[in-house]
N, C-alpha and C. Protein backbone atom coordinates (compact mmCIF):
# COMPACT_ATOMS: atom_id res chain seq x y z
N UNK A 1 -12.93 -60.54 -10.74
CA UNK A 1 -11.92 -61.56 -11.02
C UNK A 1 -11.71 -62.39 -9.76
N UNK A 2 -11.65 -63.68 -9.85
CA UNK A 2 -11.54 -64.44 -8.63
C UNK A 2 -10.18 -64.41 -8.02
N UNK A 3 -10.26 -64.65 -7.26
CA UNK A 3 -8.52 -65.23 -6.49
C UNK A 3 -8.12 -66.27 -6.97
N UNK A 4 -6.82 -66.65 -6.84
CA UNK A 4 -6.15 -68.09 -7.30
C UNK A 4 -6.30 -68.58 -6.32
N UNK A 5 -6.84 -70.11 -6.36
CA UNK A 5 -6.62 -70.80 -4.87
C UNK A 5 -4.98 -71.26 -4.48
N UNK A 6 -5.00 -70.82 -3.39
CA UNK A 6 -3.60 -71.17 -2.83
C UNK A 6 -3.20 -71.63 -1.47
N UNK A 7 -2.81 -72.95 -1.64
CA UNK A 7 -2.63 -73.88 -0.15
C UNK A 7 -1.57 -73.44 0.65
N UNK A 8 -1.77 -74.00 1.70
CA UNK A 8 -1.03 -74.07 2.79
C UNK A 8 0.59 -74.07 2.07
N UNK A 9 0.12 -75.49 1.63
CA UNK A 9 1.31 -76.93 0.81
C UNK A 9 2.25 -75.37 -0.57
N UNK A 10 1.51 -74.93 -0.82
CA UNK A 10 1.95 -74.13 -1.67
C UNK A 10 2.42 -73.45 -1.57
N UNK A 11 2.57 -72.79 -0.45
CA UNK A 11 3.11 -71.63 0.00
C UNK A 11 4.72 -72.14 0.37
N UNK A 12 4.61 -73.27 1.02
CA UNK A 12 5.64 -73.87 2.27
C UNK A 12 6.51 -74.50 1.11
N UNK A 13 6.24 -74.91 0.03
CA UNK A 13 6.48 -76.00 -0.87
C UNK A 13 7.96 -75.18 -1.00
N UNK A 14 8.43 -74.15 -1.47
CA UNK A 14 9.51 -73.52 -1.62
C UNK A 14 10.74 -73.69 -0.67
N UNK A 15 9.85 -73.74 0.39
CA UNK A 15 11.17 -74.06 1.89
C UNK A 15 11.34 -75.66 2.14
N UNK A 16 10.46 -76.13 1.99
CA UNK A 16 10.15 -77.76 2.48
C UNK A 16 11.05 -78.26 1.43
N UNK A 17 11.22 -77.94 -0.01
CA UNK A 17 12.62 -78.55 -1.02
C UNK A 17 13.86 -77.60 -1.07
N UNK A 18 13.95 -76.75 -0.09
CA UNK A 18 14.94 -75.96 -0.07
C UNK A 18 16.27 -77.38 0.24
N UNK A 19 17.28 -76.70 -0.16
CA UNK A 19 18.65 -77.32 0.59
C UNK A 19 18.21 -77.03 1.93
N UNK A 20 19.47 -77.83 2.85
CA UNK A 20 19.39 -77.73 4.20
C UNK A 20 20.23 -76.75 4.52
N UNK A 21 21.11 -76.10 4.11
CA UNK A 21 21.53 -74.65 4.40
C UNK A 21 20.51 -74.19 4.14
N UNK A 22 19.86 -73.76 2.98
CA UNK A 22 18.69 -72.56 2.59
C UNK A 22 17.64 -72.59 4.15
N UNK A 23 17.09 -74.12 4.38
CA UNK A 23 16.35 -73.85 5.43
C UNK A 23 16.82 -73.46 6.85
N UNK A 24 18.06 -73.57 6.92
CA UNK A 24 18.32 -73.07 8.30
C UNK A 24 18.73 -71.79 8.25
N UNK A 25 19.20 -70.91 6.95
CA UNK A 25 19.34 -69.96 6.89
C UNK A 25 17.97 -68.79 7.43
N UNK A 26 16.47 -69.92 6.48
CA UNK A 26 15.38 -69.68 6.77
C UNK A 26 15.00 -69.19 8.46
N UNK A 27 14.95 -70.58 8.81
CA UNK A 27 14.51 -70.90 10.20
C UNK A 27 15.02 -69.53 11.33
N UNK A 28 16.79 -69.75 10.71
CA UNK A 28 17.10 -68.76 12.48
C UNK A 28 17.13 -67.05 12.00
N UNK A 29 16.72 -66.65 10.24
CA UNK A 29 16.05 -65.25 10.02
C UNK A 29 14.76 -64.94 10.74
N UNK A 30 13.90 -66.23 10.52
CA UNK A 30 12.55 -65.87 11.12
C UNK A 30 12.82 -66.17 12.91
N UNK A 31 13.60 -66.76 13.48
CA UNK A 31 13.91 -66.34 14.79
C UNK A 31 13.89 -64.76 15.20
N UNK A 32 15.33 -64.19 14.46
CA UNK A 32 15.57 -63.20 14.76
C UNK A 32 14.47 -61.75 14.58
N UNK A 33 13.45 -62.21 13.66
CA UNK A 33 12.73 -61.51 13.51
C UNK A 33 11.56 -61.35 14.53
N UNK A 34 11.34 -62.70 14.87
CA UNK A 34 10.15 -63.24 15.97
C UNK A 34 10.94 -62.12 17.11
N UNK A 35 12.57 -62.65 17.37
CA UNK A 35 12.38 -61.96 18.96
C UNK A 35 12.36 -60.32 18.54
N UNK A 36 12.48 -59.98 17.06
CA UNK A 36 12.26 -58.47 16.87
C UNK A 36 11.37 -57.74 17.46
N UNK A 37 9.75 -58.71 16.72
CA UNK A 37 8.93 -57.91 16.71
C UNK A 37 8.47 -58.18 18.38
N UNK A 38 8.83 -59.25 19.52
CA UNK A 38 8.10 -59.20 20.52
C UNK A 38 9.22 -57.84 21.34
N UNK A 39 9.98 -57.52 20.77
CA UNK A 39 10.23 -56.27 21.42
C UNK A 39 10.14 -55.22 21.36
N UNK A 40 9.30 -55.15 19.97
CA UNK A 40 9.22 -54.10 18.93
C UNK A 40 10.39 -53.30 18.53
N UNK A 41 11.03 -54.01 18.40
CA UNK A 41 12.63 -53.46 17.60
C UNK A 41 11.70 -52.84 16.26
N UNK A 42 13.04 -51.87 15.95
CA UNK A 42 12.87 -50.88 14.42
C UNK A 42 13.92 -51.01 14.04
N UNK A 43 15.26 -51.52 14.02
CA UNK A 43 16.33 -51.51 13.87
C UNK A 43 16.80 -52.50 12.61
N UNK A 44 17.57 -52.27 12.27
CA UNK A 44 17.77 -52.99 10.71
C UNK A 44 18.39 -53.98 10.92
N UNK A 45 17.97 -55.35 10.39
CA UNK A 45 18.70 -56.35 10.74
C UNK A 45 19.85 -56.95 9.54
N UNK A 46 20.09 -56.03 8.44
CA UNK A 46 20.55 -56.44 7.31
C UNK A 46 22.09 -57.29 8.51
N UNK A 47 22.59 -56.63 8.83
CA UNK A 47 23.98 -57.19 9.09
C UNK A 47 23.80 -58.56 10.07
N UNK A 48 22.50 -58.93 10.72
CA UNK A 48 22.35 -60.47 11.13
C UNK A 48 22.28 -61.31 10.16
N UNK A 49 21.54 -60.93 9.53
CA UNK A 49 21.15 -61.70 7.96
C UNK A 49 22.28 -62.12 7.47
N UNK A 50 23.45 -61.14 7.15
CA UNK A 50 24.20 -61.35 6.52
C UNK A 50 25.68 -62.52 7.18
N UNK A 51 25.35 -62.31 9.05
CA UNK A 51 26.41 -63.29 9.97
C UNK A 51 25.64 -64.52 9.59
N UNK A 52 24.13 -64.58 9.95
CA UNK A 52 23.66 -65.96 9.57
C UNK A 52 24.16 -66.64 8.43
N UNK A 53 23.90 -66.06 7.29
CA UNK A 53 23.97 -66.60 6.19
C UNK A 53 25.82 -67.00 5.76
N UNK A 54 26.65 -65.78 6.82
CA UNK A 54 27.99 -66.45 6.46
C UNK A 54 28.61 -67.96 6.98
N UNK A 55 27.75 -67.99 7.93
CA UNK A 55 27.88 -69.41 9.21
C UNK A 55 27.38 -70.32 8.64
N UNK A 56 25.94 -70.03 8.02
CA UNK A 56 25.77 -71.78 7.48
C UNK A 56 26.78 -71.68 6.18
N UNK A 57 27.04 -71.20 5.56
CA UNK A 57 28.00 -71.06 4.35
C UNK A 57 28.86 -72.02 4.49
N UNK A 58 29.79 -71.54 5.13
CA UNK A 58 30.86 -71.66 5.63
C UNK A 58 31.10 -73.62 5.73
């Protein structure tokens, strides 16, 4: 069975028409995760997730 072809554009397409809360909610999760893994944190980030997401709310 083949693969589905799937773009770049396709992937991104979900965030790129997000609201502008949704994407900054986006943007500073994948921060926090970036400086995760260059420290190799194991630690659960549910409760950043959840300050981010109350701030752009808000």
């Amino acid at each position: 069975m083949p693969k589905p072809s799937t773009s770049t554009n396709d992937v991104h397409k979900p965030i790129s028409t997000a609201s502008r809360e949704v994407q900054q909610i986006i943007q500073r999760v994948l921060e926090i995760e970036k400086e995760r893994l260059d420290k190799n944190e194991r630690s659960p980030v549910n409760d950043e997730i959840l300050k981010i997401i109350k701030e752009v709310v808000q």
